[in-house]
ModelCIF file with pLDDT and N, C-alpha, C, O atoms, coordinates in Angstrom:
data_MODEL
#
_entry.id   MODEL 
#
_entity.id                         1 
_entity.type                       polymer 
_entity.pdbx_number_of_molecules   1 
#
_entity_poly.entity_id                      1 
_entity_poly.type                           'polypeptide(L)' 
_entity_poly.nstd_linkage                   no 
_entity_poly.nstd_monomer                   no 
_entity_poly.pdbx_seq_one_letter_code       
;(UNK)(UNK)(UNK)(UNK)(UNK)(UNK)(UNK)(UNK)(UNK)(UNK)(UNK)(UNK)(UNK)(UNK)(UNK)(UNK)
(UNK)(UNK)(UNK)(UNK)(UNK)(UNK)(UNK)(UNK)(UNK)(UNK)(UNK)(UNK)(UNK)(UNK)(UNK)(UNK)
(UNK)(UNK)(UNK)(UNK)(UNK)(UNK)(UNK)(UNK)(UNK)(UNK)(UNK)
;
_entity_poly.pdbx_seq_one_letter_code_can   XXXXXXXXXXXXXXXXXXXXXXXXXXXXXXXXXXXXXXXXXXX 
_entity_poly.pdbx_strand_id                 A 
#
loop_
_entity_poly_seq.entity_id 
_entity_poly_seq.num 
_entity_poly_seq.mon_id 
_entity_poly_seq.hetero 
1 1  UNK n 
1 2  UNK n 
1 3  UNK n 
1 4  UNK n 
1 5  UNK n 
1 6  UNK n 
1 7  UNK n 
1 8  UNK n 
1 9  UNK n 
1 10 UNK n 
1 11 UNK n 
1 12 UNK n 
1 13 UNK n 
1 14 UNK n 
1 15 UNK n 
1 16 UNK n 
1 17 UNK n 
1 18 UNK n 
1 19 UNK n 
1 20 UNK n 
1 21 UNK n 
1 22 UNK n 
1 23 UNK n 
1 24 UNK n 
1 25 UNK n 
1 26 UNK n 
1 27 UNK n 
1 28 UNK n 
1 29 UNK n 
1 30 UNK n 
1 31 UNK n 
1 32 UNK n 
1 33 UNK n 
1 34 UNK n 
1 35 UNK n 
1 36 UNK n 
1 37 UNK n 
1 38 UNK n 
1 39 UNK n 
1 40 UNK n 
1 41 UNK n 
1 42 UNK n 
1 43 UNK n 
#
_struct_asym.id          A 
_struct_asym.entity_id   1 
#
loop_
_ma_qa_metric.id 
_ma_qa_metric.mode 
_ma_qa_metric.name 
_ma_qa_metric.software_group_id 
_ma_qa_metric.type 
1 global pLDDT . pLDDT 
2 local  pLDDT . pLDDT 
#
_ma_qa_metric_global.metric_id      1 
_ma_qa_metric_global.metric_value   96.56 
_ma_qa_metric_global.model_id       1 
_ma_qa_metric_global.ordinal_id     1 
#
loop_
_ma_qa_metric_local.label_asym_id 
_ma_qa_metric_local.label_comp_id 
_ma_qa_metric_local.label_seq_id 
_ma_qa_metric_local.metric_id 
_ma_qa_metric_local.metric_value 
_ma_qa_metric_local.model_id 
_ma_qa_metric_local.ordinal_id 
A UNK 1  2 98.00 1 1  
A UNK 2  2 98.00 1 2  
A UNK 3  2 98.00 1 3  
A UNK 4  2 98.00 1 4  
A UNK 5  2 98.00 1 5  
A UNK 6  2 97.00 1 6  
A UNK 7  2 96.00 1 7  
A UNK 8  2 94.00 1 8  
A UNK 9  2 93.00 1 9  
A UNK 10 2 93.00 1 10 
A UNK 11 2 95.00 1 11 
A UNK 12 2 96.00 1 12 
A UNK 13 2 96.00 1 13 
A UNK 14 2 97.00 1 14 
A UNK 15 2 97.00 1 15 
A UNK 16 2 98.00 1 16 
A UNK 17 2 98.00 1 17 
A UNK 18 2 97.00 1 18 
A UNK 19 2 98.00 1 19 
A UNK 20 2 98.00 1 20 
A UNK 21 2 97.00 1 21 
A UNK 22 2 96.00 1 22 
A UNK 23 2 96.00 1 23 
A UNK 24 2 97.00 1 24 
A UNK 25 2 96.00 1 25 
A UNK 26 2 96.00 1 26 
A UNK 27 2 96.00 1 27 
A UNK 28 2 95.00 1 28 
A UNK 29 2 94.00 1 29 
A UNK 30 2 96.00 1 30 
A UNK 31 2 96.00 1 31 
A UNK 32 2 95.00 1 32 
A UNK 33 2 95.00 1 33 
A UNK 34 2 96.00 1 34 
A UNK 35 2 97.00 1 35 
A UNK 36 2 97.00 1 36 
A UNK 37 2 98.00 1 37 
A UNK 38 2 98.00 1 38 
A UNK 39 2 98.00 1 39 
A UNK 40 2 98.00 1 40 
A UNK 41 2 98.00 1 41 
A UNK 42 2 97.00 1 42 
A UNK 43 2 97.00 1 43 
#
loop_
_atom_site.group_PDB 
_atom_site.id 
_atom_site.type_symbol 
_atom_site.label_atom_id 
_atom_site.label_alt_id 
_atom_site.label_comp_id 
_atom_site.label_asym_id 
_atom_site.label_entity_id 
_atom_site.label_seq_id 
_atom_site.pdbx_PDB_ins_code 
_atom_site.Cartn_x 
_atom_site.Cartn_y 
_atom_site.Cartn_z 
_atom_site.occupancy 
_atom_site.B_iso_or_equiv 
_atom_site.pdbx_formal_charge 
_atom_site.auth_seq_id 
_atom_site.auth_comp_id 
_atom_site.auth_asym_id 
_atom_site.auth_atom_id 
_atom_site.pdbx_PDB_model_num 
ATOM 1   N N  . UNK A 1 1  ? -42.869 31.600 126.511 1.00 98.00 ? 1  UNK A N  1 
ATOM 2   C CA . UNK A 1 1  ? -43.839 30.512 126.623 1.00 98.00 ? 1  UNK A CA 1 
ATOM 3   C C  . UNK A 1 1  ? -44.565 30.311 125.302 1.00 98.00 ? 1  UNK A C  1 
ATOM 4   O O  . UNK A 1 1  ? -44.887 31.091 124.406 1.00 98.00 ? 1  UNK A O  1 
ATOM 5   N N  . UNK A 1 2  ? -44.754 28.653 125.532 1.00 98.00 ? 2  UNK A N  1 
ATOM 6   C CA . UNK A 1 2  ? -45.664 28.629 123.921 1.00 98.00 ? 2  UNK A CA 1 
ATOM 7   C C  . UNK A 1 2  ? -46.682 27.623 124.750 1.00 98.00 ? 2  UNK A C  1 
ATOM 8   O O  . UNK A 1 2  ? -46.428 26.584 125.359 1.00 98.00 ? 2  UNK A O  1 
ATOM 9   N N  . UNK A 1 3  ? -47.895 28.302 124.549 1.00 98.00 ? 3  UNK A N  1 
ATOM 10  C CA . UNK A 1 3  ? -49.343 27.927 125.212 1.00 98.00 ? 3  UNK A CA 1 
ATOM 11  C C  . UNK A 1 3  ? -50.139 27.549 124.138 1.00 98.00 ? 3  UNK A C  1 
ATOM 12  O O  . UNK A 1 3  ? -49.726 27.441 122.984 1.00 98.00 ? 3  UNK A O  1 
ATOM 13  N N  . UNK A 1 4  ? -51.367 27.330 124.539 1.00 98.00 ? 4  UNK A N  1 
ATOM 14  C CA . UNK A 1 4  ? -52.446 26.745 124.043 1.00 98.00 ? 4  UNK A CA 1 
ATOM 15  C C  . UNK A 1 4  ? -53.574 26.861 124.676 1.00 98.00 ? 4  UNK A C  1 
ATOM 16  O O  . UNK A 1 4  ? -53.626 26.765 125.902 1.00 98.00 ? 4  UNK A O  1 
ATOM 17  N N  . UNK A 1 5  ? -55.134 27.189 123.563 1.00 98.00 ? 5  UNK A N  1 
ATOM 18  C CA . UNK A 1 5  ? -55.902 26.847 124.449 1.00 98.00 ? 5  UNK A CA 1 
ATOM 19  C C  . UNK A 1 5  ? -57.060 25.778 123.693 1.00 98.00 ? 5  UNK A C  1 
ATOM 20  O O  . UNK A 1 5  ? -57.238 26.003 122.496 1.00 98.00 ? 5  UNK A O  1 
ATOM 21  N N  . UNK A 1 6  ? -57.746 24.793 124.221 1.00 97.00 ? 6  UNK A N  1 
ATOM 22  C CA . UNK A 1 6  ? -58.355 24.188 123.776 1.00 97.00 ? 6  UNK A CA 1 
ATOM 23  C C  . UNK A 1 6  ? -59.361 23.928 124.343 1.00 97.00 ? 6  UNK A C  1 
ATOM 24  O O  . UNK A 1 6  ? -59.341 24.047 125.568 1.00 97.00 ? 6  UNK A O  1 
ATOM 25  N N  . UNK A 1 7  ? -60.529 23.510 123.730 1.00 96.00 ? 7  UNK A N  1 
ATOM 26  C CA . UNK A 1 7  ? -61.558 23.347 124.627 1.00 96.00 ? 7  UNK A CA 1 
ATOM 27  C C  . UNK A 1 7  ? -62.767 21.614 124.141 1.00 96.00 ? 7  UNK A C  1 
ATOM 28  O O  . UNK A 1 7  ? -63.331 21.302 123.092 1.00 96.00 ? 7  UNK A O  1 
ATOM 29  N N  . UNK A 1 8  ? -62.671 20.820 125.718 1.00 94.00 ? 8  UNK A N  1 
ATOM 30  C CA . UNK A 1 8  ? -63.523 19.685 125.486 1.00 94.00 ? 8  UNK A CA 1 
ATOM 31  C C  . UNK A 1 8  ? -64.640 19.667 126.312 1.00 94.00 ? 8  UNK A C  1 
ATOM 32  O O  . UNK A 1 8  ? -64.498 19.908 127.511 1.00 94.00 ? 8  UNK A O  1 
ATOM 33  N N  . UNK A 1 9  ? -66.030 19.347 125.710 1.00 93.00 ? 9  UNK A N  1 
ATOM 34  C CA . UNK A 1 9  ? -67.302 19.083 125.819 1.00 93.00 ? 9  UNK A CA 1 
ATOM 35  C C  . UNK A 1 9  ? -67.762 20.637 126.366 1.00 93.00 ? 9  UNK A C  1 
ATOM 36  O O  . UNK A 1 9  ? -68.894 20.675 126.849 1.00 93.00 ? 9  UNK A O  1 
ATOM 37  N N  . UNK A 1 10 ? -67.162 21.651 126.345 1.00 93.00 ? 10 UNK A N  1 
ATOM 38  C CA . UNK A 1 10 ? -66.943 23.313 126.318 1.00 93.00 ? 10 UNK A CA 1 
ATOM 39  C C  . UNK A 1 10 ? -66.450 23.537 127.336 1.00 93.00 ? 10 UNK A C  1 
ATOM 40  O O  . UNK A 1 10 ? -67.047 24.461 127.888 1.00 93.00 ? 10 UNK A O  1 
ATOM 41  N N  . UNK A 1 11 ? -65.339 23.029 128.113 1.00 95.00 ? 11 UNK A N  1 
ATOM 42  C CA . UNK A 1 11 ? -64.271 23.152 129.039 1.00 95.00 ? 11 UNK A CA 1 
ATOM 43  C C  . UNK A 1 11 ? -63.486 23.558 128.226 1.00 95.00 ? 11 UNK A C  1 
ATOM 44  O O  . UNK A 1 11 ? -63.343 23.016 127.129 1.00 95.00 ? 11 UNK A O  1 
ATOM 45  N N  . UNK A 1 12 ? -62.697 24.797 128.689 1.00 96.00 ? 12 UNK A N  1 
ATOM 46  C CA . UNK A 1 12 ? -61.492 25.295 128.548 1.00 96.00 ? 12 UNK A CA 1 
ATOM 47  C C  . UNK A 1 12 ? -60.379 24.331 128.691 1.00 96.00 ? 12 UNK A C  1 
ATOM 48  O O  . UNK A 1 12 ? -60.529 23.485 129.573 1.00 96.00 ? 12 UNK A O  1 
ATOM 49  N N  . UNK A 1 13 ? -59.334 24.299 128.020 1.00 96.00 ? 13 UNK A N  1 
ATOM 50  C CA . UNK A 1 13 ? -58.341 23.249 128.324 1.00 96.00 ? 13 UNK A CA 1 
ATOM 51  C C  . UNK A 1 13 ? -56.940 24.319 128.002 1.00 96.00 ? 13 UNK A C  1 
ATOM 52  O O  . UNK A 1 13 ? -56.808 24.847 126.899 1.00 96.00 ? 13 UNK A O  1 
ATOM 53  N N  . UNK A 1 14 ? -55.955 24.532 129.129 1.00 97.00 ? 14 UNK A N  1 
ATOM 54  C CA . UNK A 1 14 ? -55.412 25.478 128.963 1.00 97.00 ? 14 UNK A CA 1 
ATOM 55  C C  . UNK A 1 14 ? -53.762 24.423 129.500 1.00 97.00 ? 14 UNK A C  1 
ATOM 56  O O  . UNK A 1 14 ? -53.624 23.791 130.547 1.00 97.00 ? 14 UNK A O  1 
ATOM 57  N N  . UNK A 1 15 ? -52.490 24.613 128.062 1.00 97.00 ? 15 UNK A N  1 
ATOM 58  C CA . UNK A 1 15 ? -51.668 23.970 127.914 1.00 97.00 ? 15 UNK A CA 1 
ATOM 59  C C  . UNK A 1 15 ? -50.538 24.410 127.789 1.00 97.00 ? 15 UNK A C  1 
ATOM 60  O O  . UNK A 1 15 ? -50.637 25.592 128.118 1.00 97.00 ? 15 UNK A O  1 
ATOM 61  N N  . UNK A 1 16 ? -49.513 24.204 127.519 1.00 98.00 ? 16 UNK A N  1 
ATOM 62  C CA . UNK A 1 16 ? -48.098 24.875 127.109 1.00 98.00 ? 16 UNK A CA 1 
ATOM 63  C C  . UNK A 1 16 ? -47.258 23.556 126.566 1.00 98.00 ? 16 UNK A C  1 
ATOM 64  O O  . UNK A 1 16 ? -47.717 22.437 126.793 1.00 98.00 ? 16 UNK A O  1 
ATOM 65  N N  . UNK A 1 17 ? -46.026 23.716 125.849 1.00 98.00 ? 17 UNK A N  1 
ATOM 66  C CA . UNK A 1 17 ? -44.854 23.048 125.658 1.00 98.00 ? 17 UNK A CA 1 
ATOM 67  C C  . UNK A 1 17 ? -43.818 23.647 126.319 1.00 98.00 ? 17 UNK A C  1 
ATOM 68  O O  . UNK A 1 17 ? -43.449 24.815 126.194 1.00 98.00 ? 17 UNK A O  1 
ATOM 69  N N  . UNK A 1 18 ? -43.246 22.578 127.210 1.00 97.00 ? 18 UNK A N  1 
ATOM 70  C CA . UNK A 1 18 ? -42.000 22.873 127.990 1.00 97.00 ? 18 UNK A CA 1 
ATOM 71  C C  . UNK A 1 18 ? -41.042 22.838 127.314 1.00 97.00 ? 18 UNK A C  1 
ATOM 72  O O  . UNK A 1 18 ? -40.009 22.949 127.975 1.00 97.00 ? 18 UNK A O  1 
ATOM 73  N N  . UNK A 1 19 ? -40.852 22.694 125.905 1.00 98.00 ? 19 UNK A N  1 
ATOM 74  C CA . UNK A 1 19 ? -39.362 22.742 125.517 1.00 98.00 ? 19 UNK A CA 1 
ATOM 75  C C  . UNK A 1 19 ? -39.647 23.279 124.144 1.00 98.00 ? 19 UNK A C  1 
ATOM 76  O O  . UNK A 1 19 ? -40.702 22.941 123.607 1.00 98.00 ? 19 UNK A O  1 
ATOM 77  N N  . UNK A 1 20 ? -38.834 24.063 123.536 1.00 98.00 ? 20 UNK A N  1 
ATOM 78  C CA . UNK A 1 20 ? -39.119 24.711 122.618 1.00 98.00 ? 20 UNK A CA 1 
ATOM 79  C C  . UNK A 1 20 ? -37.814 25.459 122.193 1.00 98.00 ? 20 UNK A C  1 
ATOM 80  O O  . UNK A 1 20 ? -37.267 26.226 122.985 1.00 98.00 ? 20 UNK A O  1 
ATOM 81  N N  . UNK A 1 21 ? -37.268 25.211 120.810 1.00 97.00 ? 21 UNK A N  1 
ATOM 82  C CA . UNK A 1 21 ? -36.018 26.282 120.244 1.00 97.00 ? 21 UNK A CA 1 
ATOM 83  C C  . UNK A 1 21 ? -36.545 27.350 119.311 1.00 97.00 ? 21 UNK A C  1 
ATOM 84  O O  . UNK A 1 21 ? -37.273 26.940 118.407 1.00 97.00 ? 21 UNK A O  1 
ATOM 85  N N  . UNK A 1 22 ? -36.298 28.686 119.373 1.00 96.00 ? 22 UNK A N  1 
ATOM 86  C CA . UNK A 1 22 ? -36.462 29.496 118.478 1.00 96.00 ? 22 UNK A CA 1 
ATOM 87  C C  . UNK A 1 22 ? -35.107 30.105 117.936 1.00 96.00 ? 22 UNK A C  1 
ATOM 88  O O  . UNK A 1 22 ? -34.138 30.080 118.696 1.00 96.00 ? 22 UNK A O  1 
ATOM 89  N N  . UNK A 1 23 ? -34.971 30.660 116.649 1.00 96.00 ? 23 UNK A N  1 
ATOM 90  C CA . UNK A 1 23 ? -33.946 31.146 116.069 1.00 96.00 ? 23 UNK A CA 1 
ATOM 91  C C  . UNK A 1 23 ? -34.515 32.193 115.388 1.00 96.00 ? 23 UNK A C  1 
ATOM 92  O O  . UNK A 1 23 ? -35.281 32.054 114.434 1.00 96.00 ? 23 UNK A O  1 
ATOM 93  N N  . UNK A 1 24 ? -34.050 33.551 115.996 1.00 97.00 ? 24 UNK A N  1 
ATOM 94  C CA . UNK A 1 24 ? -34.685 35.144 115.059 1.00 97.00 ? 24 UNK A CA 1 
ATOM 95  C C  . UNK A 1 24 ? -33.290 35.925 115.027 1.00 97.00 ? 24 UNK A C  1 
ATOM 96  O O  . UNK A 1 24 ? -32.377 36.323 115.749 1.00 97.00 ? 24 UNK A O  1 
ATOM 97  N N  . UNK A 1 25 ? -33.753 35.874 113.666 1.00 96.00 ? 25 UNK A N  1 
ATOM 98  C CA . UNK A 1 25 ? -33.184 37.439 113.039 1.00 96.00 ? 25 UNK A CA 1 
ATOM 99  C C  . UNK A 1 25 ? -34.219 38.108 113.056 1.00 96.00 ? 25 UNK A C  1 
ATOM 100 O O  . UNK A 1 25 ? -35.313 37.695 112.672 1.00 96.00 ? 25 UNK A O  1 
ATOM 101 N N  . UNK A 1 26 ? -33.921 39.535 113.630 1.00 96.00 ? 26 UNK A N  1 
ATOM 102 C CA . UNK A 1 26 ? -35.528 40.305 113.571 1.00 96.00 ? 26 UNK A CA 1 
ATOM 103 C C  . UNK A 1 26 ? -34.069 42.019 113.284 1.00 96.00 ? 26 UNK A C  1 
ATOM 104 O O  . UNK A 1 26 ? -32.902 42.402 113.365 1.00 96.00 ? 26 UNK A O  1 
ATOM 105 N N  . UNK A 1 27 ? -35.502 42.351 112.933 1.00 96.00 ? 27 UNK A N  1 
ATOM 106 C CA . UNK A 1 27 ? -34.842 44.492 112.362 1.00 96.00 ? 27 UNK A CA 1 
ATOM 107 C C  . UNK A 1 27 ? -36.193 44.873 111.686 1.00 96.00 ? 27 UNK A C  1 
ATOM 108 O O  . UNK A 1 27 ? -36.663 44.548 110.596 1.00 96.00 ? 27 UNK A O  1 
ATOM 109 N N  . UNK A 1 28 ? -36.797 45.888 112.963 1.00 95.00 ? 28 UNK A N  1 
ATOM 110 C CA . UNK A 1 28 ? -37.959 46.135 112.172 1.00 95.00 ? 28 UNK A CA 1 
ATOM 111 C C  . UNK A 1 28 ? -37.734 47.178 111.008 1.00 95.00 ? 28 UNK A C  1 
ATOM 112 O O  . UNK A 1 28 ? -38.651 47.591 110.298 1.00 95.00 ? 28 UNK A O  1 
ATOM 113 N N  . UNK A 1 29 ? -36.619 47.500 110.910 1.00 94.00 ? 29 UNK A N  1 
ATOM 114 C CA . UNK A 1 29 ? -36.113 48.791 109.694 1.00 94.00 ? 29 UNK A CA 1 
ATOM 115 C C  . UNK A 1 29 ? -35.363 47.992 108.685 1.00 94.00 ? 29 UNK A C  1 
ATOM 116 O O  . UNK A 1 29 ? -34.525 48.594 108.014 1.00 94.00 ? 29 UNK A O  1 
ATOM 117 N N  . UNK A 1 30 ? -35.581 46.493 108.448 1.00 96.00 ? 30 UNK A N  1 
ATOM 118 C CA . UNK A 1 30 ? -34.946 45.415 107.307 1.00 96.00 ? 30 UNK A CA 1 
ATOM 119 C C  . UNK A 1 30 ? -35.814 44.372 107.564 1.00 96.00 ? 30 UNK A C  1 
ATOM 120 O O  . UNK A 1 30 ? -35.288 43.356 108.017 1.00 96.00 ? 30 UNK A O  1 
ATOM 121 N N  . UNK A 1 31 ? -37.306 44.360 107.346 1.00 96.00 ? 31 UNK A N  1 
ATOM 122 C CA . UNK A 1 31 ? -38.051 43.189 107.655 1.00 96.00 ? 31 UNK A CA 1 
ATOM 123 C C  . UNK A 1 31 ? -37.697 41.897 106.164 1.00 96.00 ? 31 UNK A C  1 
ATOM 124 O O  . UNK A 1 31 ? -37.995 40.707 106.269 1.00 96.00 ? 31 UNK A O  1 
ATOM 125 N N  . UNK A 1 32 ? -36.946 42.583 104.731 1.00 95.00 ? 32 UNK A N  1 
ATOM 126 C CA . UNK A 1 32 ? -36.169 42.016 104.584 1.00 95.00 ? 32 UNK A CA 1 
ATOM 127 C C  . UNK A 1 32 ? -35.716 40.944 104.652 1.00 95.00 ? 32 UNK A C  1 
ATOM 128 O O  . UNK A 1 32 ? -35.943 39.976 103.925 1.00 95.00 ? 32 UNK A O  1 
ATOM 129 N N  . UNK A 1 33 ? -34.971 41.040 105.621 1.00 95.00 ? 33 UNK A N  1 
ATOM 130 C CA . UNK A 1 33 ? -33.434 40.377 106.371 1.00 95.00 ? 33 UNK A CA 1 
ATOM 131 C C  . UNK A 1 33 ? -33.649 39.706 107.355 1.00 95.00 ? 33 UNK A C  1 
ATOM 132 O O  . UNK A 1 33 ? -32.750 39.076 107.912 1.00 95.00 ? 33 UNK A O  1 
ATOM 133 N N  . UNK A 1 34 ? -35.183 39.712 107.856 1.00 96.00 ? 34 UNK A N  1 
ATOM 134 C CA . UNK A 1 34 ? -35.796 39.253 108.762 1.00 96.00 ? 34 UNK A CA 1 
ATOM 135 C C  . UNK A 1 34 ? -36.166 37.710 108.905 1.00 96.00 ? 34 UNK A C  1 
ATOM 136 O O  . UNK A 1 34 ? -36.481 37.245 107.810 1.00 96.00 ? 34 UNK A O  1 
ATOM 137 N N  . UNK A 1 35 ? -36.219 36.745 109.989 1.00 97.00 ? 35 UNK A N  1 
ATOM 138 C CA . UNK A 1 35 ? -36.412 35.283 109.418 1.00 97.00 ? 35 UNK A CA 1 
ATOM 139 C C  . UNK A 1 35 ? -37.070 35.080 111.156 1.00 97.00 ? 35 UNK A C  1 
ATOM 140 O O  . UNK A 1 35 ? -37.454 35.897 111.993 1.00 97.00 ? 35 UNK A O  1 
ATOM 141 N N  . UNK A 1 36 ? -36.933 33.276 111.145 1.00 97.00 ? 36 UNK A N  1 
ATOM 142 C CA . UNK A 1 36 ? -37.694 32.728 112.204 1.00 97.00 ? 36 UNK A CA 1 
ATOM 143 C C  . UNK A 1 36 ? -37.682 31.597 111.878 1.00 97.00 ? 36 UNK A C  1 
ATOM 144 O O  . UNK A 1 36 ? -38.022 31.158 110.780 1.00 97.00 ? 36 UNK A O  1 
ATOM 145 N N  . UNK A 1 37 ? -37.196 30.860 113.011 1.00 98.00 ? 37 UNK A N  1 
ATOM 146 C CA . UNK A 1 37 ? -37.702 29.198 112.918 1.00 98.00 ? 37 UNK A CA 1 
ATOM 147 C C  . UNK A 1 37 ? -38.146 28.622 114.100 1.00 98.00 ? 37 UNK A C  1 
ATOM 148 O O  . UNK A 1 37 ? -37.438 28.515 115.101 1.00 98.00 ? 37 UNK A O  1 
ATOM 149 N N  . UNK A 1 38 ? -39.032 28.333 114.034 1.00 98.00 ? 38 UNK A N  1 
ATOM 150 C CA . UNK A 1 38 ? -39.450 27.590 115.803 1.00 98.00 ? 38 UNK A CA 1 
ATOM 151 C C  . UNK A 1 38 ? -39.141 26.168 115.853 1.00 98.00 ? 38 UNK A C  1 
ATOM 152 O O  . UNK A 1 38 ? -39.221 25.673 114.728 1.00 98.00 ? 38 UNK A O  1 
ATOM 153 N N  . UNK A 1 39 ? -38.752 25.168 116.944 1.00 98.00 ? 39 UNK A N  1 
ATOM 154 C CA . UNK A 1 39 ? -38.715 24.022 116.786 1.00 98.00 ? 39 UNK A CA 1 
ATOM 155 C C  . UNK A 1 39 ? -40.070 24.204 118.253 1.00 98.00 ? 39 UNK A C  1 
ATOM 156 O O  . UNK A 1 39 ? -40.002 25.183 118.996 1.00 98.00 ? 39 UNK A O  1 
ATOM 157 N N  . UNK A 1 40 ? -40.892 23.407 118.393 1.00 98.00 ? 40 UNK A N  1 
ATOM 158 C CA . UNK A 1 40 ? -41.570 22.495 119.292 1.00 98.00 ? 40 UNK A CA 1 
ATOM 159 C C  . UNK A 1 40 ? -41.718 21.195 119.755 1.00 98.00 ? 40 UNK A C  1 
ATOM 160 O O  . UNK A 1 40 ? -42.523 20.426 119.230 1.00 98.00 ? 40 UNK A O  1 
ATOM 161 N N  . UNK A 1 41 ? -41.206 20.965 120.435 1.00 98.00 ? 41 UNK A N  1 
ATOM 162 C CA . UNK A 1 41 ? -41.412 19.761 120.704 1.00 98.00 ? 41 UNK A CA 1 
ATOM 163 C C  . UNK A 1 41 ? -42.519 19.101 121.554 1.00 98.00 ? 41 UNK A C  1 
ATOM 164 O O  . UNK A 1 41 ? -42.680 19.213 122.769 1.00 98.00 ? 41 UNK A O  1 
ATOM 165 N N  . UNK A 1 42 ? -43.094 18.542 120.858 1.00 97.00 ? 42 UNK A N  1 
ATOM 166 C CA . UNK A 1 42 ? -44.459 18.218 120.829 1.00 97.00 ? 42 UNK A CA 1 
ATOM 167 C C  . UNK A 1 42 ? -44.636 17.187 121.957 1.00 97.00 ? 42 UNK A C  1 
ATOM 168 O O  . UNK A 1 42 ? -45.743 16.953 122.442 1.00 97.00 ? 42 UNK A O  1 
ATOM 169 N N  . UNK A 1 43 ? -43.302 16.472 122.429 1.00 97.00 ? 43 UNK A N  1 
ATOM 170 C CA . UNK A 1 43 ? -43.712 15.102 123.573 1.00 97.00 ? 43 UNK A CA 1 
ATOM 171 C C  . UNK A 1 43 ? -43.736 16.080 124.974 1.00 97.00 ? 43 UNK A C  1 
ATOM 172 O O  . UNK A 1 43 ? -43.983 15.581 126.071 1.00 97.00 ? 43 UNK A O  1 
#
C-alpha cells in the first residue's frame, strides 16, 4: 500500500493510491547494486 495522510481545517484526511508499479533490486550486503523506481499513479 501507498497511503497518505493529510489534514483540512485540522481533520485528519486519510488516503491511498490504488494503482501503483514498483521495480527493486534490493541486497542489503550490496546496497551498491541496489536501486528503486516507483511509478504512482496519481488519477
Amino acid at each position: 500500500r501507498v497511503a497518505f495522510i493529510a489534514s483540512m481545517n485540522g481533520q485528519p484526511i486519510n488516503g491511498s493510491f490504488r494503482r501503483f508499479d514498483t521495480r527493486i533490486a534490493f541486497d542489503p550486503a550490496n546496497l551498491a547494486g541496489t536501486s528503486v523506481v516507483t511509478v504512482i499513479y496519481t488519477g
